[in-house]
C-alpha atoms as a PDB file:
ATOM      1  CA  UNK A   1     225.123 214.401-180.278  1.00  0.00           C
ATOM      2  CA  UNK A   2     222.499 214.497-183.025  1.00  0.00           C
ATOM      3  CA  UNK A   3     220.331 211.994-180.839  1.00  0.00           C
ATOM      4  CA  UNK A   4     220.543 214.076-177.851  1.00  0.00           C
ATOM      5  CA  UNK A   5     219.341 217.012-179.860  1.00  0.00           C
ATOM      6  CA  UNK A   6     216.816 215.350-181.433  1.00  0.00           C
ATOM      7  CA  UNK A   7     215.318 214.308-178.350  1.00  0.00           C
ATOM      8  CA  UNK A   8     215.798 217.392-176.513  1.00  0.00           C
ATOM      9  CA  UNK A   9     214.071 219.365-179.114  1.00  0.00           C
ATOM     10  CA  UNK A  10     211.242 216.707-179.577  1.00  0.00           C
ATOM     11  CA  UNK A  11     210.502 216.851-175.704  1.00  0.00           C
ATOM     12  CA  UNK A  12     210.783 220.279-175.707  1.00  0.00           C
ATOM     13  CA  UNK A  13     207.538 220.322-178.129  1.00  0.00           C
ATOM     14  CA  UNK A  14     205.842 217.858-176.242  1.00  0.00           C
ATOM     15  CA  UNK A  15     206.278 219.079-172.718  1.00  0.00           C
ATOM     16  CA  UNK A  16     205.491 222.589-174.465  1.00  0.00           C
ATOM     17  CA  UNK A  17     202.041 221.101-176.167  1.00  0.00           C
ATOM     18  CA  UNK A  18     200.680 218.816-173.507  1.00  0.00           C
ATOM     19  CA  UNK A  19     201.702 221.731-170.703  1.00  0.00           C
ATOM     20  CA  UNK A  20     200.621 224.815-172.519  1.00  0.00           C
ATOM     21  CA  UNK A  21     199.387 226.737-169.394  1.00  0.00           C
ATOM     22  CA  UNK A  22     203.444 226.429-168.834  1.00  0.00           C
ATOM     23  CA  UNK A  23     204.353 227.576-172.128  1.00  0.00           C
ATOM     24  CA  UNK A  24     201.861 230.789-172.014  1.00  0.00           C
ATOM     25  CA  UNK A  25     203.124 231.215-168.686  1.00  0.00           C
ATOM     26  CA  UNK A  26     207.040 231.195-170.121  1.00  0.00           C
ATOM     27  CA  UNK A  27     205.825 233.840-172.827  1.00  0.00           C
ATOM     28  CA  UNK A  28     204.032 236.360-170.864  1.00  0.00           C
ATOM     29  CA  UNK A  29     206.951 236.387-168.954  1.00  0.00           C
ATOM     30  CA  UNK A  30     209.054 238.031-171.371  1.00  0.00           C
ATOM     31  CA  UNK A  31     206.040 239.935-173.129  1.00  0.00           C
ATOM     32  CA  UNK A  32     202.885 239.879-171.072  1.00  0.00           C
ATOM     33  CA  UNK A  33     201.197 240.212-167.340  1.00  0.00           C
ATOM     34  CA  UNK A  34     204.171 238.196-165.867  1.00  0.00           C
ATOM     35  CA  UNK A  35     207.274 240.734-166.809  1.00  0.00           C
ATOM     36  CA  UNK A  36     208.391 240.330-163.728  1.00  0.00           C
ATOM     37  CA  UNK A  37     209.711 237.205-164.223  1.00  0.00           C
ATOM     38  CA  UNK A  38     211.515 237.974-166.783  1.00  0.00           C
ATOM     39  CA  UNK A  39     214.824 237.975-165.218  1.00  0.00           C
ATOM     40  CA  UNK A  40     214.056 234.415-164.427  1.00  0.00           C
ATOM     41  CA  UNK A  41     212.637 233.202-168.210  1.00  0.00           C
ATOM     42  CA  UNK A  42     216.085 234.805-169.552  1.00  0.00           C
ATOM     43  CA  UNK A  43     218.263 233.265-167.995  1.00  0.00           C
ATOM     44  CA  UNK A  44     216.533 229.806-168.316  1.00  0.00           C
ATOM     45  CA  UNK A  45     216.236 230.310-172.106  1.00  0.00           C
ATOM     46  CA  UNK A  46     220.504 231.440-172.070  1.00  0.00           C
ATOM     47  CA  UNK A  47     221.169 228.277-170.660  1.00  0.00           C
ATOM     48  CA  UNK A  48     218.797 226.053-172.783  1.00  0.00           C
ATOM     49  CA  UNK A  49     220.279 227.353-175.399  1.00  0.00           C
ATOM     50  CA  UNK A  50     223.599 227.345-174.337  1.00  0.00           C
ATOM     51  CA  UNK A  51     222.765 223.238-174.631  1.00  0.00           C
ATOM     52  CA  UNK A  52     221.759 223.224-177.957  1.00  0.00           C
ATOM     53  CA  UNK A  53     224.627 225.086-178.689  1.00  0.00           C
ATOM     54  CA  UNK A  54     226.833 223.022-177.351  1.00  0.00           C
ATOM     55  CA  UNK A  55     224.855 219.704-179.559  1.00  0.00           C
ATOM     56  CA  UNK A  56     225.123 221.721-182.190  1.00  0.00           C
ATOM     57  CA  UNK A  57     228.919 222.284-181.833  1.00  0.00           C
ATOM     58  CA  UNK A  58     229.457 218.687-181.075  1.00  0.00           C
ATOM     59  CA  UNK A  59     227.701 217.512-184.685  1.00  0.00           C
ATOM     60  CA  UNK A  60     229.174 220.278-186.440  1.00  0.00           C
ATOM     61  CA  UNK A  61     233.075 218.938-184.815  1.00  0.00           C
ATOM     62  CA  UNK A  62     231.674 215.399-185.842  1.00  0.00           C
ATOM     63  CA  UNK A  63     231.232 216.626-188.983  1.00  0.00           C
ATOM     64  CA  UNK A  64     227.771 215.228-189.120  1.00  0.00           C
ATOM     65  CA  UNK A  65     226.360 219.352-189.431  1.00  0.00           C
ATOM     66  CA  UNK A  66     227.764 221.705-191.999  1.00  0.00           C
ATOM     67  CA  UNK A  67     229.598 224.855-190.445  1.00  0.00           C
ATOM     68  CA  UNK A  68     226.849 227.230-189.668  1.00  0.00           C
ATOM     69  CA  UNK A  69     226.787 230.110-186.907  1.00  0.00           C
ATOM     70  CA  UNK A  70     226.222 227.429-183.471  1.00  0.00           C
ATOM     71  CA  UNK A  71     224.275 230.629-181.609  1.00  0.00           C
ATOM     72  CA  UNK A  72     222.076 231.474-184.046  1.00  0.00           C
ATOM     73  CA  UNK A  73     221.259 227.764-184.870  1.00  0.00           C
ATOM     74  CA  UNK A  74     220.605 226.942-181.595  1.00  0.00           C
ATOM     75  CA  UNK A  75     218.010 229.807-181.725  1.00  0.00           C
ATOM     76  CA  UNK A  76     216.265 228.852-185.199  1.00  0.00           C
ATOM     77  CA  UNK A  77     215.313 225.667-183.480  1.00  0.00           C
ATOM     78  CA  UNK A  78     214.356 226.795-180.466  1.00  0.00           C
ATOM     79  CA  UNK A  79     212.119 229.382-182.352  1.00  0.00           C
ATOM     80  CA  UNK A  80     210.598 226.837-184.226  1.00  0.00           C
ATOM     81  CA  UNK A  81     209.878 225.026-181.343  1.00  0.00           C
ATOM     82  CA  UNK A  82     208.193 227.559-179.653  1.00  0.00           C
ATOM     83  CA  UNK A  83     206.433 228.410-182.965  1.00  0.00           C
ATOM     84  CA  UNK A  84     205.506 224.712-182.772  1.00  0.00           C
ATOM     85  CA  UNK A  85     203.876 224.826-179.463  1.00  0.00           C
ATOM     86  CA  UNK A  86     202.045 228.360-180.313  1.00  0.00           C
ATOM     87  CA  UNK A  87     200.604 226.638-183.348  1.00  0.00           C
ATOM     88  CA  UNK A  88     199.962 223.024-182.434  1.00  0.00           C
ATOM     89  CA  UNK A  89     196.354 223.351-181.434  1.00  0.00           C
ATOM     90  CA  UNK A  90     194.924 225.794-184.015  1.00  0.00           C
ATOM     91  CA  UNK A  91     196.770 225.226-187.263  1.00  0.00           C
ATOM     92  CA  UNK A  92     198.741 222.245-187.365  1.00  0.00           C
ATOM     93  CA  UNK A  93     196.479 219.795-185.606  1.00  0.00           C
ATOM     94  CA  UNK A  94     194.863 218.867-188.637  1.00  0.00           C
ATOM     95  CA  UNK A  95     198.675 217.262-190.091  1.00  0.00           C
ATOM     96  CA  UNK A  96     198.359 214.780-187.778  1.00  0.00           C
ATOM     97  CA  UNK A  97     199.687 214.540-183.563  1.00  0.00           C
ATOM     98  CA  UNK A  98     202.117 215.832-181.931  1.00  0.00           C
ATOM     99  CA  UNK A  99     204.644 213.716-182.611  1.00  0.00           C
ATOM    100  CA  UNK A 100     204.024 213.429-186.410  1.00  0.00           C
ATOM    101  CA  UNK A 101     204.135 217.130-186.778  1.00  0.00           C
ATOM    102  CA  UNK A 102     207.148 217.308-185.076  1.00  0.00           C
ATOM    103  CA  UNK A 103     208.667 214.506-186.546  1.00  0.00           C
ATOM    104  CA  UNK A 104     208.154 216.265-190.246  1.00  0.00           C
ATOM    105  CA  UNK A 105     209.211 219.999-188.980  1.00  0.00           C
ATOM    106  CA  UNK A 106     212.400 218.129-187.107  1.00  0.00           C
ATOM    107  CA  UNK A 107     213.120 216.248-190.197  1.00  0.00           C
ATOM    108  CA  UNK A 108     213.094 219.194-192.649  1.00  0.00           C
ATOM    109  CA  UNK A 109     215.574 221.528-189.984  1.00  0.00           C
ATOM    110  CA  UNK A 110     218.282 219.093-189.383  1.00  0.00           C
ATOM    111  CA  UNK A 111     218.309 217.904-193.035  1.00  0.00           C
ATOM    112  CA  UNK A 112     219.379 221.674-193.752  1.00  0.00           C
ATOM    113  CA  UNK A 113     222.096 221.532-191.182  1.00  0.00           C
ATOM    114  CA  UNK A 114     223.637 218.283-192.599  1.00  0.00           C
ATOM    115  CA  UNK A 115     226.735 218.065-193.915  1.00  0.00           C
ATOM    116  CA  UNK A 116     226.542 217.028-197.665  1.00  0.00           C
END
């Protein structure tokens, strides 16, 4: 399960970077021109995260995640996902692509989940 969610959450970022018409699109929809989608954009976003949830339950049975709260997990790193995607362009460019920044942000979340 800690695969899957890796690679969820990486393509996530990607899809979210190389696609950010889509990803502006997603957030107006909750707080700009395109509220009446909203509707829509929630439940998409329960049941994303009801799938990191679920990864996150799975590594936390495994024992491979310490016990943590699996909603509000799921939600940290979808939030720093979409922080991720915001950001990309005009501040974190400079640390390198995509995938590097990602790769570094990913690293230092799940190491904080890990079971000791």
């Amino acid at each position: 399960p800690l695969q899957a969610l890796r690679e969820l959450l990486t393509l996530d970022v990607k899809l979210g970077v190389e696609h950010k018409e889509l990803a502006q699109l997603w957030i107006s929809s909750f707080f700009g021109d395109n509220r009446q989608f909203v509707g829509t954009a929630a439940d998409v976003l329960e049941e994303y995260a009801d799938l990191v949830q679920d990864l996150v339950r799975q590594c936390v049975e495994r024992g491979l995640f310490r016990e943590v709260d699996e909603r509000l997990t799921a939600f940290l790193l979808l939030g720093i996902n979409e922080m991720t995607i915001a950001f990309y362009d005009n501040l974190l460019q400079s640390f390198g692509s995509v995938d590097d920044v990602y790769a570094s942000l990913q690293d230092m979340m799940l190491k904080g989940l890990l079971k000791e």
